[in-house]
N, C-alpha and C. Protein backbone atom coordinates (compact mmCIF):
# COMPACT_ATOMS: atom_id res chain seq x y z
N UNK A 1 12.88 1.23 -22.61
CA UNK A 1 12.31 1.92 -21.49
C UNK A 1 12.16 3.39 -21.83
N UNK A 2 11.18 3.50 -22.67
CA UNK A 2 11.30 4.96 -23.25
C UNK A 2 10.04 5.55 -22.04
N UNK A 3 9.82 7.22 -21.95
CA UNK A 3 8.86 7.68 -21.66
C UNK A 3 7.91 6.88 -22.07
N UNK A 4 6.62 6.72 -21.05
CA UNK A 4 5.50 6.42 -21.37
C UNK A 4 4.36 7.57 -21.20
N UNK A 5 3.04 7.80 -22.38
CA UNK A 5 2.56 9.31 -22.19
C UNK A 5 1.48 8.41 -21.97
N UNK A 6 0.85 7.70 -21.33
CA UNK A 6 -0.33 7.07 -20.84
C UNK A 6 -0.73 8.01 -19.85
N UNK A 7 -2.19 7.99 -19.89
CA UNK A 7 -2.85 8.83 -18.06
C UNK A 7 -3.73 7.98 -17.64
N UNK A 8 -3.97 8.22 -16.62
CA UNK A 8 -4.82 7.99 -16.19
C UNK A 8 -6.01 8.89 -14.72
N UNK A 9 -7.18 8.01 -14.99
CA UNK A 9 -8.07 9.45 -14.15
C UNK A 9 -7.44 9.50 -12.51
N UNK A 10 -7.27 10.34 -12.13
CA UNK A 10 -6.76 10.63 -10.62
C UNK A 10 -8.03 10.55 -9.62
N UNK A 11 -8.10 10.41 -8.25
CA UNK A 11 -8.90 10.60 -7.65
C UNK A 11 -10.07 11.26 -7.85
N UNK A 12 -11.65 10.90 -7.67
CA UNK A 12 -12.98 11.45 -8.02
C UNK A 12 -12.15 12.27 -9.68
N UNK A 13 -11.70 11.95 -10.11
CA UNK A 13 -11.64 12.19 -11.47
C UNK A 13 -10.84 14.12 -11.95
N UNK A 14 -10.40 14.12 -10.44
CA UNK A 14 -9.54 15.77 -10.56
C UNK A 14 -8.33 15.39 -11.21
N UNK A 15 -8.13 14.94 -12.49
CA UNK A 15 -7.39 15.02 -13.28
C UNK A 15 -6.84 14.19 -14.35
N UNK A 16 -5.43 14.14 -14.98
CA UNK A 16 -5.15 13.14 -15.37
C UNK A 16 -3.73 12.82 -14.41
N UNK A 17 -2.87 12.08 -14.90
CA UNK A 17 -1.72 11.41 -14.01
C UNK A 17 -0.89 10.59 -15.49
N UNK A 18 0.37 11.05 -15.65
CA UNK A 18 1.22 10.75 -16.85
C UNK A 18 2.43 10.27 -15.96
N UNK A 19 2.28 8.78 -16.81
CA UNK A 19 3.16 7.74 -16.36
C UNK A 19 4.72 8.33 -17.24
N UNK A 20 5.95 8.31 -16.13
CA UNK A 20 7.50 8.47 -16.29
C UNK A 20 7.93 7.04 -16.65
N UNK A 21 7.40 6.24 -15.90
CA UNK A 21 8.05 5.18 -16.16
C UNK A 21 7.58 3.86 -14.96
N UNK A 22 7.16 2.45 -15.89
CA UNK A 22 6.60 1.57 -15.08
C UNK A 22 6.97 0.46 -15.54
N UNK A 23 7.03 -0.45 -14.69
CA UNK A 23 8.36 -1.93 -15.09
C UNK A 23 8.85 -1.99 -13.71
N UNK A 24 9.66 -3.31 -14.05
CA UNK A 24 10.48 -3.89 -12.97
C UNK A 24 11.95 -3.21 -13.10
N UNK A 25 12.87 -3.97 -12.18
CA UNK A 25 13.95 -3.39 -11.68
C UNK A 25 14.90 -3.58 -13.46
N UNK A 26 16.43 -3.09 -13.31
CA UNK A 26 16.95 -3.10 -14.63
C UNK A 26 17.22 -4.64 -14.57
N UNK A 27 17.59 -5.01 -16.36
CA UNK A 27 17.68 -6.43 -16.63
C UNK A 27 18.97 -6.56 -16.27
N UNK A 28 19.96 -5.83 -16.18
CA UNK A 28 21.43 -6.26 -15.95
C UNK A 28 21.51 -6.56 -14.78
N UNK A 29 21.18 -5.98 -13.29
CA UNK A 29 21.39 -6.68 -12.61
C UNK A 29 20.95 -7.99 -12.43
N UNK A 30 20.02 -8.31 -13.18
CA UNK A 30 19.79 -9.66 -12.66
C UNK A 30 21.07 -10.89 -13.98
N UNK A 31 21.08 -10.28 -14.94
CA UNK A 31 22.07 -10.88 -15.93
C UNK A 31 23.46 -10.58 -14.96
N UNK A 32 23.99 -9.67 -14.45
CA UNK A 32 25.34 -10.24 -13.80
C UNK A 32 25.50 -10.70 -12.53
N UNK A 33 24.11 -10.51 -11.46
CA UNK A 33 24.22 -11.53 -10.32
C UNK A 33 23.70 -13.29 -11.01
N UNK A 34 23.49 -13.10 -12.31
CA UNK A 34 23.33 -14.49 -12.56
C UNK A 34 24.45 -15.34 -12.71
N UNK A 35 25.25 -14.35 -13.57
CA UNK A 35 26.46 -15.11 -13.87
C UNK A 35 27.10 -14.91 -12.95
N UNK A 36 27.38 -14.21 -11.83
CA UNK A 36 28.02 -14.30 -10.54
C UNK A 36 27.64 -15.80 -9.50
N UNK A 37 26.40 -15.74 -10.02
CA UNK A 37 25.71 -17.05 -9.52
C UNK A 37 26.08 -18.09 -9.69
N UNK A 38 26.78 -18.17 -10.95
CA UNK A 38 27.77 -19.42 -10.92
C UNK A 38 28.75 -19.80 -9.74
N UNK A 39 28.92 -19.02 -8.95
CA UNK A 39 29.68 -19.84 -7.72
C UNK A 39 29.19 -19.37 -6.59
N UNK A 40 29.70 -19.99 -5.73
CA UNK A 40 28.87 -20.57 -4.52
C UNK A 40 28.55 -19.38 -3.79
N UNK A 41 29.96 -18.61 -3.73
CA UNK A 41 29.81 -16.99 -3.03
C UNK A 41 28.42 -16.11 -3.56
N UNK A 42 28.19 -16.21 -4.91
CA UNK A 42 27.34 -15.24 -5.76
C UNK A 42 25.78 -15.99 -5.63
N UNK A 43 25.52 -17.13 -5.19
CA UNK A 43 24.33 -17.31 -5.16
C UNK A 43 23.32 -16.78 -4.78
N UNK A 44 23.61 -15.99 -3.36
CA UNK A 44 22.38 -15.44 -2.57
C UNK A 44 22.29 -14.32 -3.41
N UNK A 45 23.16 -13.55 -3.75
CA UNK A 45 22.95 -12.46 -4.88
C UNK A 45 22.11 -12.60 -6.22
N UNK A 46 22.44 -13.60 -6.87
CA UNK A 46 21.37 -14.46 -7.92
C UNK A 46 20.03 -14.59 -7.64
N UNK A 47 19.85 -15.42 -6.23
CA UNK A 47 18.33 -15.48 -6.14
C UNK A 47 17.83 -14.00 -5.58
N UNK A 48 18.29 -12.89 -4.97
CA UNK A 48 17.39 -11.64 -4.69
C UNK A 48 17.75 -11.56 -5.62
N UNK A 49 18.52 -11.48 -6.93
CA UNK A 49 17.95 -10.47 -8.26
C UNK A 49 17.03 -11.06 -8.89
N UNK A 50 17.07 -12.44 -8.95
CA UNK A 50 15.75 -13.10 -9.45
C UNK A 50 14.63 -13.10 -8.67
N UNK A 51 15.02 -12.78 -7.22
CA UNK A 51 13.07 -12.27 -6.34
C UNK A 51 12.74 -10.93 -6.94
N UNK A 52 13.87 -9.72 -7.08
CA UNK A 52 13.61 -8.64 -7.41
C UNK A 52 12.62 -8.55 -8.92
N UNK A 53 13.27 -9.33 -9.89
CA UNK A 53 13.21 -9.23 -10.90
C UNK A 53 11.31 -9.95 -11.33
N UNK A 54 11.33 -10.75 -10.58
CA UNK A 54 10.15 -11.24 -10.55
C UNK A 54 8.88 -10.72 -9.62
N UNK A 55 8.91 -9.67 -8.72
CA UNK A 55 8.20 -9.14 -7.50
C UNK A 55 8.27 -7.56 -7.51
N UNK A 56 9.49 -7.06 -7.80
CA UNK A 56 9.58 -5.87 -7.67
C UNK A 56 9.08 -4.84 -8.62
N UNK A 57 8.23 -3.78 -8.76
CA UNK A 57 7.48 -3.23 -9.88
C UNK A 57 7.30 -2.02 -9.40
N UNK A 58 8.10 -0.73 -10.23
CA UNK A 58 8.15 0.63 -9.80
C UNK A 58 6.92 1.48 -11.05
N UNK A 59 6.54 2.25 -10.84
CA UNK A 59 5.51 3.13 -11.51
C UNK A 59 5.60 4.79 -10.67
N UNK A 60 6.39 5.23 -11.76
CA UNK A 60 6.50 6.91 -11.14
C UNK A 60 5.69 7.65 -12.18
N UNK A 61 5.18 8.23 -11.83
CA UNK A 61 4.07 8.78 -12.48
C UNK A 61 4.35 10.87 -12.31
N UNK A 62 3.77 11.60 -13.19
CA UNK A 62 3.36 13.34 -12.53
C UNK A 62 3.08 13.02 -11.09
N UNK A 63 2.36 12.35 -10.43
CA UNK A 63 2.00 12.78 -9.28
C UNK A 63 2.46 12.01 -7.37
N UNK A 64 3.27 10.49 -8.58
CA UNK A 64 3.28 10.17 -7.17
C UNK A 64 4.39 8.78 -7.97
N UNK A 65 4.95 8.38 -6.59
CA UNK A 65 6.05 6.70 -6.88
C UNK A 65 5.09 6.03 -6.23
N UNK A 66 5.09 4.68 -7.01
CA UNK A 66 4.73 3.49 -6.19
C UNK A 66 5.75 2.84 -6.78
N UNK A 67 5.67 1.75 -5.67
CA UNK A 67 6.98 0.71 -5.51
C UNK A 67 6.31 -0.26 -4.97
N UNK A 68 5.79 -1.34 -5.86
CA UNK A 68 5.25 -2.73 -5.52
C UNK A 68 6.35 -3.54 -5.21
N UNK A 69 6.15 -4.92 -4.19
CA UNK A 69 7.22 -5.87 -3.96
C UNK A 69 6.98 -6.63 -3.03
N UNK A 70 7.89 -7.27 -2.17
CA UNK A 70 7.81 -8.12 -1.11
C UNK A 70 7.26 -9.23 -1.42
N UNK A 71 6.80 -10.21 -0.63
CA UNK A 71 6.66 -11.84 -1.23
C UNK A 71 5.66 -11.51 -2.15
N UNK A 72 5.88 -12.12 -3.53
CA UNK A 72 5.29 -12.77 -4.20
C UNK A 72 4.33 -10.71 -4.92
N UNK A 73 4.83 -10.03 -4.25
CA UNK A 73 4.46 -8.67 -4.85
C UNK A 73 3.20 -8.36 -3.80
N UNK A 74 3.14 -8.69 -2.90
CA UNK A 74 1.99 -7.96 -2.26
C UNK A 74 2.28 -6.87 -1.68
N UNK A 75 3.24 -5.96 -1.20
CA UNK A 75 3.81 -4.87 -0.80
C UNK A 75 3.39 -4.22 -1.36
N UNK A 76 2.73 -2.60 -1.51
CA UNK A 76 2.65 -2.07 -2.03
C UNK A 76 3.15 -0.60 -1.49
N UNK A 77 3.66 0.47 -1.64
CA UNK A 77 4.10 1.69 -0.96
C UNK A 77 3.94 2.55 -2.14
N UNK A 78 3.17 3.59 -1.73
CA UNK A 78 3.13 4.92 -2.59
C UNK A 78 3.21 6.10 -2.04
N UNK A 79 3.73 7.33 -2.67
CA UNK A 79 4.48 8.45 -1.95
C UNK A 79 4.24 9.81 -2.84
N UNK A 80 3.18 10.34 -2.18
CA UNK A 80 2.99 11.85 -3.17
C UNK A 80 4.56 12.79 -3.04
N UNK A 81 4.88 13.42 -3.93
CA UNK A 81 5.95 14.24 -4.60
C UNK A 81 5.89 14.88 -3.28
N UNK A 82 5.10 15.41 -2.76
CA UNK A 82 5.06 16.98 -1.67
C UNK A 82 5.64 16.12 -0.12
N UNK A 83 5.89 14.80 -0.25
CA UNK A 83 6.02 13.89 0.92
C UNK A 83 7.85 13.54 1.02
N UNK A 84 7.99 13.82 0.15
CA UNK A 84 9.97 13.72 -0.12
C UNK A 84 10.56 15.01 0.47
N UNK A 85 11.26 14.74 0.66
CA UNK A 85 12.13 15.83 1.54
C UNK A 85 13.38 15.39 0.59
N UNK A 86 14.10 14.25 0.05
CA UNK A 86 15.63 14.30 -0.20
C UNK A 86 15.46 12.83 -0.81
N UNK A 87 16.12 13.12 -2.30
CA UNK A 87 16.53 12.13 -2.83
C UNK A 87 18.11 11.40 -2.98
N UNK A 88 18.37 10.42 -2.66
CA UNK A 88 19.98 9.88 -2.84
C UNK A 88 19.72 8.88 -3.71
N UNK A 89 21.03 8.83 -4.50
CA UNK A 89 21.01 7.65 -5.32
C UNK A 89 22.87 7.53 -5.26
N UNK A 90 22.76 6.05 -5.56
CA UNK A 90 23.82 5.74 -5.92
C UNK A 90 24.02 4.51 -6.91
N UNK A 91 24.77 4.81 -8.71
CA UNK A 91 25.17 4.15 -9.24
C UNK A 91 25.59 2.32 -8.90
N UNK A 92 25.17 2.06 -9.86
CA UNK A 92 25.56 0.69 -9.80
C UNK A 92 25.78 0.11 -11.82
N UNK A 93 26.07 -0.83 -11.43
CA UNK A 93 25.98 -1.29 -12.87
C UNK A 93 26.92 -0.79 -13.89
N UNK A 94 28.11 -0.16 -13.75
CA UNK A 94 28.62 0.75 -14.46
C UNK A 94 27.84 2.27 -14.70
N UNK A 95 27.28 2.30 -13.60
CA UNK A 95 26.01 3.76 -14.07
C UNK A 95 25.11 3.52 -14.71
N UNK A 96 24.83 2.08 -15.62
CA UNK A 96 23.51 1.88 -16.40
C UNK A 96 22.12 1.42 -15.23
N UNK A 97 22.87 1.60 -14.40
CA UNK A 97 21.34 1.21 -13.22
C UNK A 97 21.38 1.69 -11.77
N UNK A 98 21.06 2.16 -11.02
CA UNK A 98 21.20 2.52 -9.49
C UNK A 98 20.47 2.50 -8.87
N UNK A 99 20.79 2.51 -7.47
CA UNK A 99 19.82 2.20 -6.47
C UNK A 99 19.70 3.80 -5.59
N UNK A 100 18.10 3.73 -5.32
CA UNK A 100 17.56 5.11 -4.82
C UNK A 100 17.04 5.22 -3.62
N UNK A 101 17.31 6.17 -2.87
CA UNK A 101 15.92 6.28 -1.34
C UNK A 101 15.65 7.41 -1.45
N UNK A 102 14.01 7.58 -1.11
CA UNK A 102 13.44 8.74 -1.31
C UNK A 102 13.61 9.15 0.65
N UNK A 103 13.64 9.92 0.65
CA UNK A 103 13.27 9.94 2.41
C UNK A 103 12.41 11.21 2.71
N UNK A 104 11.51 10.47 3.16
CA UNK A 104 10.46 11.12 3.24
C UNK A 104 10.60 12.28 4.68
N UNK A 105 9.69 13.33 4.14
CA UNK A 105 9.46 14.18 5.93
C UNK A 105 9.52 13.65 7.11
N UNK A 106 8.75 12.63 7.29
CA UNK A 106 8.41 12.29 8.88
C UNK A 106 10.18 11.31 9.18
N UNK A 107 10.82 11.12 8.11
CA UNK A 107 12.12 10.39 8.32
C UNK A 107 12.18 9.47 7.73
N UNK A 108 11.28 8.70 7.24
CA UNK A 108 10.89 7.04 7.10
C UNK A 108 11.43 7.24 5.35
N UNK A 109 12.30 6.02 5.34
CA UNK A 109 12.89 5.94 3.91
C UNK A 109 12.46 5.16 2.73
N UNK A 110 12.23 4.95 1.68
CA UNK A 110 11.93 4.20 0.28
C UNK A 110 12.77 3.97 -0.30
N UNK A 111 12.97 2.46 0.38
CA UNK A 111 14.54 2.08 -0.98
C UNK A 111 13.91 2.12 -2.21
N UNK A 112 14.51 1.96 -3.29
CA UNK A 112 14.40 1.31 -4.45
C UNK A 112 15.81 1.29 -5.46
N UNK A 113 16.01 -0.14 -5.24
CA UNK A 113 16.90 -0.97 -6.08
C UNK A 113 16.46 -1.36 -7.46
N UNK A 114 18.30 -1.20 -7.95
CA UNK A 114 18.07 -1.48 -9.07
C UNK A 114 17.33 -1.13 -10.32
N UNK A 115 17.20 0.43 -10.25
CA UNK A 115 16.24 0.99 -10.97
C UNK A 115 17.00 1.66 -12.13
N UNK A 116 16.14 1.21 -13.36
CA UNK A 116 16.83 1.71 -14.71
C UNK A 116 16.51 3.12 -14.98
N UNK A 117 18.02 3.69 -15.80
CA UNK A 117 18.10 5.07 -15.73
C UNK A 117 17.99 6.25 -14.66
N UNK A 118 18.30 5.50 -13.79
CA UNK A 118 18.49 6.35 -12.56
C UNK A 118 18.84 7.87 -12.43
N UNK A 119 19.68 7.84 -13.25
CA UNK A 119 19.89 9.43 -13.29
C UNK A 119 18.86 10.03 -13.92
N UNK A 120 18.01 9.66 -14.74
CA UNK A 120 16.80 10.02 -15.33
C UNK A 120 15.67 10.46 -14.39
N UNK A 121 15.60 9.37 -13.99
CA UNK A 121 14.30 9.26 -13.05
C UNK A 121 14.72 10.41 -11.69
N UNK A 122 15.42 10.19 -11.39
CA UNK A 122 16.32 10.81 -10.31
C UNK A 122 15.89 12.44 -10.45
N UNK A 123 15.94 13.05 -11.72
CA UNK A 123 16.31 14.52 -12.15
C UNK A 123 14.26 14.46 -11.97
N UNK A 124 13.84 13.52 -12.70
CA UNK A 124 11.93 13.73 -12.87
C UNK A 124 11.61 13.76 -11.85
N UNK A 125 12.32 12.78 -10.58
CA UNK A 125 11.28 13.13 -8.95
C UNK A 125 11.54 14.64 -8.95
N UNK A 126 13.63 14.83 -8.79
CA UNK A 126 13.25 16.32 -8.32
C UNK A 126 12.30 17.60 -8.84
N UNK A 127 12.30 17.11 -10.27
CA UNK A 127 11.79 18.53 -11.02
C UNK A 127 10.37 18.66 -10.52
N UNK A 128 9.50 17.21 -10.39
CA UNK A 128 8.47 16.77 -9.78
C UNK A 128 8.28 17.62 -8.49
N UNK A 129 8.99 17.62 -7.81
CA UNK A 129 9.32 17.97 -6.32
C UNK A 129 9.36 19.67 -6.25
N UNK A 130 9.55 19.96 -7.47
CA UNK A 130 10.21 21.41 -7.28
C UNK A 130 8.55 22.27 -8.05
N UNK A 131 7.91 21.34 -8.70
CA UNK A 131 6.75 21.59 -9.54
C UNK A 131 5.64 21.56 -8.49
N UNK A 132 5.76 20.71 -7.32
CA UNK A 132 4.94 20.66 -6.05
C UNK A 132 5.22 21.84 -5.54
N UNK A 133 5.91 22.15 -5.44
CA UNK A 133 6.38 22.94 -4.48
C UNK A 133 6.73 22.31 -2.64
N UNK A 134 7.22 21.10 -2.91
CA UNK A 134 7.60 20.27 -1.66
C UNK A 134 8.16 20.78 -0.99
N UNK A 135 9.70 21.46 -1.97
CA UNK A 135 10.98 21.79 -1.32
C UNK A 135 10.91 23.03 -0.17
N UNK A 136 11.58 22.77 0.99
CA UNK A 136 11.22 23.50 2.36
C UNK A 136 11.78 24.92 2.11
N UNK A 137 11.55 25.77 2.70
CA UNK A 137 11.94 27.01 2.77
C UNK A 137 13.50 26.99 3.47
N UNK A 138 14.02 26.35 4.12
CA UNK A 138 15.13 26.20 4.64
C UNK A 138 16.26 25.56 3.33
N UNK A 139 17.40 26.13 3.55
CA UNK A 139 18.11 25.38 2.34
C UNK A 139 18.75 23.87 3.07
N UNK A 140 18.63 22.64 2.57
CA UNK A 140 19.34 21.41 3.44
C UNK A 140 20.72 21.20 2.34
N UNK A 141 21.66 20.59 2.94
CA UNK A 141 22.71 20.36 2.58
C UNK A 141 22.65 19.37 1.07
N UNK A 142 23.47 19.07 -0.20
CA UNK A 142 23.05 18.06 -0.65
C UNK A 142 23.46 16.64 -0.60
N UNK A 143 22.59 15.41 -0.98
CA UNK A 143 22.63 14.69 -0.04
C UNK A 143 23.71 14.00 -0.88
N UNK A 144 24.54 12.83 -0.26
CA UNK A 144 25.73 12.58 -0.17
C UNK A 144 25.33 10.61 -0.27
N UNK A 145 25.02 10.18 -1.20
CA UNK A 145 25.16 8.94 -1.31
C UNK A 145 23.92 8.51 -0.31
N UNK A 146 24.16 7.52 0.47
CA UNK A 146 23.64 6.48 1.53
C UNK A 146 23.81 7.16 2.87
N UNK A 147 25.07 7.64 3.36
CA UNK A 147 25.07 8.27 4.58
C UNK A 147 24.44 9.08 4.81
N UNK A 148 23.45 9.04 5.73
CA UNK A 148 23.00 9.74 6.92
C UNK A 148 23.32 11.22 7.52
């Protein structure tokens, strides 16, 4: 999962757009809710990492996240940089994978599970964010996991 330096043309052609990173969720979670899957407790965990793993498809790019998913991948959600207000993440996997919400201005949140190199990606929205010039003139607290 190295950088990818692919572009592509942006709207009526005002620019290019350089892909961070595009793929599905990380392979480990679905390798240890599998083997968790071996018993009866771990199953439902097994099959969402295997819906994830098969449906779920992130592409963060210079200019914007999309996060494909939902049955069978028809979901689609995309989110310009200048539209985030606050990123949280929290580790999983031993830290080799974590799960993220972008939360946007108007309030409305963007999970995304299970995403490889998280701390990576994590540091590219903000720098992203800070290269927009998104970040509000007010200073906000920093954000603290999942809670609210």
């Amino acid at each position: 999962m190295t950088e990818q330096n692919t572009t592509a043309a942006g709207p009526a052609g005002s620019g290019s757009e350089t892909v961070f990173y595009e793929g599905g969720p990380a392979r480990g979670d679905l390798i240890v809710n599998l083997i968790f899957g071996l018993t009866v407790i771990g199953l439902p965990f097994a099959v969402g990492a295997a819906v994830r793993a098969l449906w779920l498809r992130f592409r963060i790019t210079s200019r914007r996240v999309s996060v494909t998913g939902g049955w069978r991948g028809r979901d689609r959600s995309q989110v310009a940089y200048s539209q985030i207000r606050e990123v949280r993440s929290v580790p999983r996997g031993l830290g080799a994978w974590g799960d993220m919400v972008l939360v946007l201005r108007d309030g409305t949140k963007l999970e995304m599970r299970s995403v490889p190199r998280f701390r990576e990606t994590e540091a590219y929205i903000l720098e992203r964010m800070q290269a927009r010039g998104s970040s509000s003139s007010r200073p906000e607290a920093s954000p603290q996991g999942f809670a609210a």
